[in-house]
N, C-alpha and C. Protein backbone atom coordinates (compact mmCIF):
# COMPACT_ATOMS: atom_id res chain seq x y z
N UNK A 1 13.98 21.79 9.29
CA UNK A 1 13.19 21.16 8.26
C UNK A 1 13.82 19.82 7.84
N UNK A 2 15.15 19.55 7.80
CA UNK A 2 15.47 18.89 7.44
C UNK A 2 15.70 17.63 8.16
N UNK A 3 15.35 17.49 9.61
CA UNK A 3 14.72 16.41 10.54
C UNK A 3 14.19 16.36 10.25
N UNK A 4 12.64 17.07 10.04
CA UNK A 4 10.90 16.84 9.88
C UNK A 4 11.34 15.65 8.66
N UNK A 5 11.93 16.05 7.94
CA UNK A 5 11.91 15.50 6.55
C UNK A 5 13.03 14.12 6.83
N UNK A 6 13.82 14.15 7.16
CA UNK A 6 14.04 12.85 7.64
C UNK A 6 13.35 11.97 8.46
N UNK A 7 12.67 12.24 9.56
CA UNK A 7 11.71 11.52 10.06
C UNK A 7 10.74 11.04 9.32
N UNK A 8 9.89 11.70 8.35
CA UNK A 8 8.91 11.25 7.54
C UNK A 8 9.80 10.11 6.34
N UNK A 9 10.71 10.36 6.24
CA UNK A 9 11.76 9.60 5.70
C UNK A 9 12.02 7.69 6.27
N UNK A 10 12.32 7.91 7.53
CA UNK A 10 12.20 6.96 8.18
C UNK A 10 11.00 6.54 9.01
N UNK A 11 10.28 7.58 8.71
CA UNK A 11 8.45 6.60 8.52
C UNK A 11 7.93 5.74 7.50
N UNK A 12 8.46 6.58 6.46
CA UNK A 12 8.05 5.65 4.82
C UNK A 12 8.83 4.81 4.73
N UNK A 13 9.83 4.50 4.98
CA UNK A 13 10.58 2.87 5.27
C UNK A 13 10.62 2.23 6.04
N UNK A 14 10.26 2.57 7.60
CA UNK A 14 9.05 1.62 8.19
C UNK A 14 8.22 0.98 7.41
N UNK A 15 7.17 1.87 7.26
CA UNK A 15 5.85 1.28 6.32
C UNK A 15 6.60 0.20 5.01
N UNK A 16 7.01 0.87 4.49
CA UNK A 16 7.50 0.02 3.14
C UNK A 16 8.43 -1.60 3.99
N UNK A 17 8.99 -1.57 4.77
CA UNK A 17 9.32 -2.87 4.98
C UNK A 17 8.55 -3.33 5.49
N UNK A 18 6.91 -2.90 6.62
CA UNK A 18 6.46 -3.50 6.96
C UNK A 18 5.64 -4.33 5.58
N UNK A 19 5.19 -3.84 4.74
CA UNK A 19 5.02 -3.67 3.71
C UNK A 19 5.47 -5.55 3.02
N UNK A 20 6.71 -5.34 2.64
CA UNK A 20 7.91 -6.38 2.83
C UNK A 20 7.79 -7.74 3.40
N UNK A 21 7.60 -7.36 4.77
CA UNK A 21 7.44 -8.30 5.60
C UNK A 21 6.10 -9.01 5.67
N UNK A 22 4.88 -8.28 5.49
CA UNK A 22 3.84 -8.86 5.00
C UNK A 22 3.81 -9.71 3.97
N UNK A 23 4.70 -9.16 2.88
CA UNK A 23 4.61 -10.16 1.10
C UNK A 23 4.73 -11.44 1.74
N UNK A 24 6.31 -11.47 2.54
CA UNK A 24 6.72 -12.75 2.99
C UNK A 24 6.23 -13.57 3.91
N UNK A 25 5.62 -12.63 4.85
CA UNK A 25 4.90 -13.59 6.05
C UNK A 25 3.39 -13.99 5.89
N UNK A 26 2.56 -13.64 5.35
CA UNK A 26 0.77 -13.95 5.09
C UNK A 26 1.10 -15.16 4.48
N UNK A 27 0.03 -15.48 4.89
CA UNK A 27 0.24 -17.24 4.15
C UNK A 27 -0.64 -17.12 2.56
N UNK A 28 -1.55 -16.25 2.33
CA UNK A 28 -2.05 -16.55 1.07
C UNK A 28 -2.25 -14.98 0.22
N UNK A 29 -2.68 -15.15 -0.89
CA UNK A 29 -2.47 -13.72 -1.84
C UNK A 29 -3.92 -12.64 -1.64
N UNK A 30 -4.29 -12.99 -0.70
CA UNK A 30 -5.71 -11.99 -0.19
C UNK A 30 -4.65 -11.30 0.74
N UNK A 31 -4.09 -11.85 1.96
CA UNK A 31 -3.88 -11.00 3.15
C UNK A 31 -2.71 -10.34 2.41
N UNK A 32 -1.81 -11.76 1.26
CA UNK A 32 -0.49 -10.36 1.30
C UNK A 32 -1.02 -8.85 0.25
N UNK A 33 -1.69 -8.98 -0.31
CA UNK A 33 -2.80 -7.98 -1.23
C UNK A 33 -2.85 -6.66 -0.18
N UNK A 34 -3.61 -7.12 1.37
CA UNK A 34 -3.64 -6.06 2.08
C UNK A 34 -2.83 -5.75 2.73
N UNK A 35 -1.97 -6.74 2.93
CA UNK A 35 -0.59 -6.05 3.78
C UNK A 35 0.07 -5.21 3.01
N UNK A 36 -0.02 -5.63 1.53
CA UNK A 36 0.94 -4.51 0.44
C UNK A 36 0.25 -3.81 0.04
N UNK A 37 -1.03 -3.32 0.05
CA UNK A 37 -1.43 -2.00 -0.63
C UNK A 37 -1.71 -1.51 0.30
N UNK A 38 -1.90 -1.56 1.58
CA UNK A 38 -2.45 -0.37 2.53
C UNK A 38 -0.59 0.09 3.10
N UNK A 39 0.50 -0.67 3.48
CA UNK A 39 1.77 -0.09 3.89
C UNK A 39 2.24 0.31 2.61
N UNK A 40 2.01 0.37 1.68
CA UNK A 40 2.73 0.93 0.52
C UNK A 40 2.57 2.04 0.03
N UNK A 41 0.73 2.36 0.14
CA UNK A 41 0.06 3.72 0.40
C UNK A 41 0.55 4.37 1.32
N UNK A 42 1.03 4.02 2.79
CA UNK A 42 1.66 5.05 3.73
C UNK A 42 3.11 4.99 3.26
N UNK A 43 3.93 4.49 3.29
CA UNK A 43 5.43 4.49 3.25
C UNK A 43 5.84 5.55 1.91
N UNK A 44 5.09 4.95 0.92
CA UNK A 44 4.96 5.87 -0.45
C UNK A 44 5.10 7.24 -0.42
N UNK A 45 3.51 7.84 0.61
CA UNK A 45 3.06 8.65 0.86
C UNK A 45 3.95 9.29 1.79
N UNK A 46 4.62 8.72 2.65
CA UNK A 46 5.61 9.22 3.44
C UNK A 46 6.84 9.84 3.31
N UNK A 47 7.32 9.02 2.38
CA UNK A 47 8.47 9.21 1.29
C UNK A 47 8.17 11.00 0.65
N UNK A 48 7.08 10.93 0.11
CA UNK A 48 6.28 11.64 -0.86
C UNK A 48 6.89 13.15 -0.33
N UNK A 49 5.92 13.34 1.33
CA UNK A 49 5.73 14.43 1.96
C UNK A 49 7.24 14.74 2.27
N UNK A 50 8.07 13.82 2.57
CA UNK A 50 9.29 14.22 2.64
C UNK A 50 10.38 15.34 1.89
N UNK A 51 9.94 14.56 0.59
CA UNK A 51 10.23 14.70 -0.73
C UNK A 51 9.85 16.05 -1.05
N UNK A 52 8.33 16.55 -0.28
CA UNK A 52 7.90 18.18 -0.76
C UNK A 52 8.21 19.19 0.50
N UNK A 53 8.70 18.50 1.57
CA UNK A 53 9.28 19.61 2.84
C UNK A 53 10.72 19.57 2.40
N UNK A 54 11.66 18.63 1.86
CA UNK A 54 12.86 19.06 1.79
C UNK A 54 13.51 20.38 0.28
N UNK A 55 12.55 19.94 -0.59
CA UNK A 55 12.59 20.42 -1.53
C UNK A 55 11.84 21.72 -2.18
N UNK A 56 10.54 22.02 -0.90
CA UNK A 56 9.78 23.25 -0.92
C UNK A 56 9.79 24.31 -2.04
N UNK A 57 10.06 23.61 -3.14
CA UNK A 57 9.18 24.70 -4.01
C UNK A 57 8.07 24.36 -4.88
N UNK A 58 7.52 25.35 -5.06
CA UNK A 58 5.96 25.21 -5.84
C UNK A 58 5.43 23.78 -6.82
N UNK A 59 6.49 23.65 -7.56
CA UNK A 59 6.55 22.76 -8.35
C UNK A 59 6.59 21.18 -7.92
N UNK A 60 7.60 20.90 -7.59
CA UNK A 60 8.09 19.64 -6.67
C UNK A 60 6.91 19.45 -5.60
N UNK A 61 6.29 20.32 -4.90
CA UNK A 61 5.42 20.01 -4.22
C UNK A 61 4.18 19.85 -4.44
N UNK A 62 3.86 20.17 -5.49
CA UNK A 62 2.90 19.68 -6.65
C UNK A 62 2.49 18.71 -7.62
N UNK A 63 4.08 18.27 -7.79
CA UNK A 63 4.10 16.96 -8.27
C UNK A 63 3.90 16.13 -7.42
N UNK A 64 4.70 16.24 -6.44
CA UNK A 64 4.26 15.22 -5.12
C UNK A 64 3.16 14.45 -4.60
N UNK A 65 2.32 15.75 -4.44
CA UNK A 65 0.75 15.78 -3.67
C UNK A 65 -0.07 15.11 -5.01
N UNK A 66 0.64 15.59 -6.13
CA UNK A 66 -0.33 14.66 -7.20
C UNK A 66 -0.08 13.57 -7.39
N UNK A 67 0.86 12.84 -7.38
CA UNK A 67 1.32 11.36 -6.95
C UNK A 67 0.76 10.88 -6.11
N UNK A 68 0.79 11.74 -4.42
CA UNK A 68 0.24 10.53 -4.10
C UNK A 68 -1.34 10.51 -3.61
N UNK A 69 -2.20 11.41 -4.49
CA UNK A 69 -3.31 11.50 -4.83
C UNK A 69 -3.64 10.26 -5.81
N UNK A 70 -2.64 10.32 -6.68
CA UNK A 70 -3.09 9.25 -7.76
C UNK A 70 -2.83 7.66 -6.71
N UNK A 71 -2.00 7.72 -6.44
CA UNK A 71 -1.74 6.67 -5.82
C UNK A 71 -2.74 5.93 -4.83
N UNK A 72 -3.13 7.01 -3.69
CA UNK A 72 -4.16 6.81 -3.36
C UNK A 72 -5.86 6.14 -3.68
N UNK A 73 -5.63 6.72 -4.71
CA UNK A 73 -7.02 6.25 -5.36
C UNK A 73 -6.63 5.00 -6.25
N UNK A 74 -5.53 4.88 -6.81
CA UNK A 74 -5.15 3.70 -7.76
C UNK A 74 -4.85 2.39 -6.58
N UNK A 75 -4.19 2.49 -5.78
CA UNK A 75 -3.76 1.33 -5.15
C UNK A 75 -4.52 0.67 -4.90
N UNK A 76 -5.53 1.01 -4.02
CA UNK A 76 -6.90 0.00 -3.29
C UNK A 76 -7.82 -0.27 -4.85
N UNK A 77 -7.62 0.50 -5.60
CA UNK A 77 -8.66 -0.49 -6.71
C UNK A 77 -8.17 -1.57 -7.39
N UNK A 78 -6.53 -1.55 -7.64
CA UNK A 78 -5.55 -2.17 -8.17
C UNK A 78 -5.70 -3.84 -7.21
N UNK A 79 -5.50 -3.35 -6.32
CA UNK A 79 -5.36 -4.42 -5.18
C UNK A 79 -6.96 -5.37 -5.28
N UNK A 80 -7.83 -4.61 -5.04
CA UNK A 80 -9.08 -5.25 -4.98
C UNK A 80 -9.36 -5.95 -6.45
N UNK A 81 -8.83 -5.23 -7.43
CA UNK A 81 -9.40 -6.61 -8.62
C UNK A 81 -8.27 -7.40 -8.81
N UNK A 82 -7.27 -6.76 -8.22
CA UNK A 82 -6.24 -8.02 -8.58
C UNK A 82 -6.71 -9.60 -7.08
N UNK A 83 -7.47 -9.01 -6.43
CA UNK A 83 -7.79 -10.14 -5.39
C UNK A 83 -9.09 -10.93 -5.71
N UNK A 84 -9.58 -9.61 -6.90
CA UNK A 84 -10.92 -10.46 -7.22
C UNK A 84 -10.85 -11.84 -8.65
N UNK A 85 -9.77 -10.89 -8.93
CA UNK A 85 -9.05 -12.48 -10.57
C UNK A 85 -8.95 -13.45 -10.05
N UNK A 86 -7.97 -13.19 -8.71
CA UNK A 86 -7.32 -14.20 -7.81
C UNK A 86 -8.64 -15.05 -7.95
N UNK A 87 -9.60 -14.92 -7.44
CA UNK A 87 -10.62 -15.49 -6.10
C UNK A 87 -11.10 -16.31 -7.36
N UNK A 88 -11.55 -16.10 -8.50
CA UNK A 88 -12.00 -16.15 -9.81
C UNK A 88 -10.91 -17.09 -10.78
N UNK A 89 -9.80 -17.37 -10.33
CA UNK A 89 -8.78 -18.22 -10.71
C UNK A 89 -8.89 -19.12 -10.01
N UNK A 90 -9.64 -19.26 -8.83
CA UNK A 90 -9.47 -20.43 -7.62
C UNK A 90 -8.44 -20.43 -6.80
N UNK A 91 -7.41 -19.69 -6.78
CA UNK A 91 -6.46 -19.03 -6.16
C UNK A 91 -6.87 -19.53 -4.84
N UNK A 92 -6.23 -20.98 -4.51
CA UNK A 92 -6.79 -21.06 -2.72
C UNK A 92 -6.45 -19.93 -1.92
N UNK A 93 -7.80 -20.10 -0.68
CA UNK A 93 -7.62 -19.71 0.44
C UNK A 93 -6.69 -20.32 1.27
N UNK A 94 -6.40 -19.38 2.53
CA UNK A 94 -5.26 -20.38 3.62
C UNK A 94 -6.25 -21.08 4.63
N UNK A 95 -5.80 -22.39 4.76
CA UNK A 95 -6.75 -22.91 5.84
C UNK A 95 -7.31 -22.45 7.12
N UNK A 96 -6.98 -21.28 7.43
CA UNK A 96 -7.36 -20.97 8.71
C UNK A 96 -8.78 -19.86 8.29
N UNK A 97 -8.58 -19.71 7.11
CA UNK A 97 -10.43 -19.01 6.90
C UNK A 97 -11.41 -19.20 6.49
N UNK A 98 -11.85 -18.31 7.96
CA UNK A 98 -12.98 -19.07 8.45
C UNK A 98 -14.55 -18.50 7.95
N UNK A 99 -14.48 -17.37 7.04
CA UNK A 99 -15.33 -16.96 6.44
C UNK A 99 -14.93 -16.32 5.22
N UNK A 100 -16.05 -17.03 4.04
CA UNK A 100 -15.72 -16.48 2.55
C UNK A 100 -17.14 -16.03 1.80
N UNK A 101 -17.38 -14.95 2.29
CA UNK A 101 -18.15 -13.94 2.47
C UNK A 101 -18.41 -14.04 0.75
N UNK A 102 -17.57 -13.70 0.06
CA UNK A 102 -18.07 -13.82 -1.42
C UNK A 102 -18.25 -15.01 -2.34
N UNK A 103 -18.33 -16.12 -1.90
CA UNK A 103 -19.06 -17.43 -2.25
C UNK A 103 -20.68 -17.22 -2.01
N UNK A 104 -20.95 -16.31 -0.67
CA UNK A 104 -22.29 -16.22 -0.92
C UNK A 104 -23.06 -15.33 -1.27
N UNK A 105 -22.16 -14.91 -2.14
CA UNK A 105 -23.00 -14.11 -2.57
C UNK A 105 -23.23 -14.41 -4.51
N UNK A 106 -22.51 -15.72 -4.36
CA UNK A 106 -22.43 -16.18 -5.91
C UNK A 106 -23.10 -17.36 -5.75
């Protein structure tokens, strides 16, 4: 068990630096938005499951699964209005895009 649980261990810090590496590498605050809420949801989540196979009891694994339930559902909404203020602040785009799908629809 305690491989399983290290592996999922060093899955969720994969994710979380890819995570990382997105903040720093996207050139503008839309892509790094999705590079950080979709690897942060797995790495998190990874962490999470770890967290309830090494520790296997009722409780702890309950808290867990409810974390990253909440998480789940909180991140991508978090992310999406924080991209929609952005867009609504004038928050440039990066020059290379090539479609802005929600201009036309305003």
């Amino acid at each position: 068990m305690e491989w399983i649980s290290g592996s999922f261990i060093i899955i969720g810090a994969f994710f979380i630096f890819i995570a990382g590496l997105g903040l720093v590498r996207f050139p503008d605050v839309y892509t790094r938005m999705h590079a950080v809420s979709k690897s942060m949801s797995m790495g998190i989540g990874a962490i999470l499951i770890a967290a309830m196979l090494e520790f296997a009891s009722w409780s702890s694994s309950l808290k867990a699964l409810l974390i990253i339930v909440f998480l789940f559902l909180t991140i991508p909404v978090t992310s999406h209005i924080i991209s929609i203020v952005a867009y609504f602040l004038k928050v440039p785009l990066w020059t290379g895009t090539k479609i802005d799908e929600f201009s036309k629809t305003n």
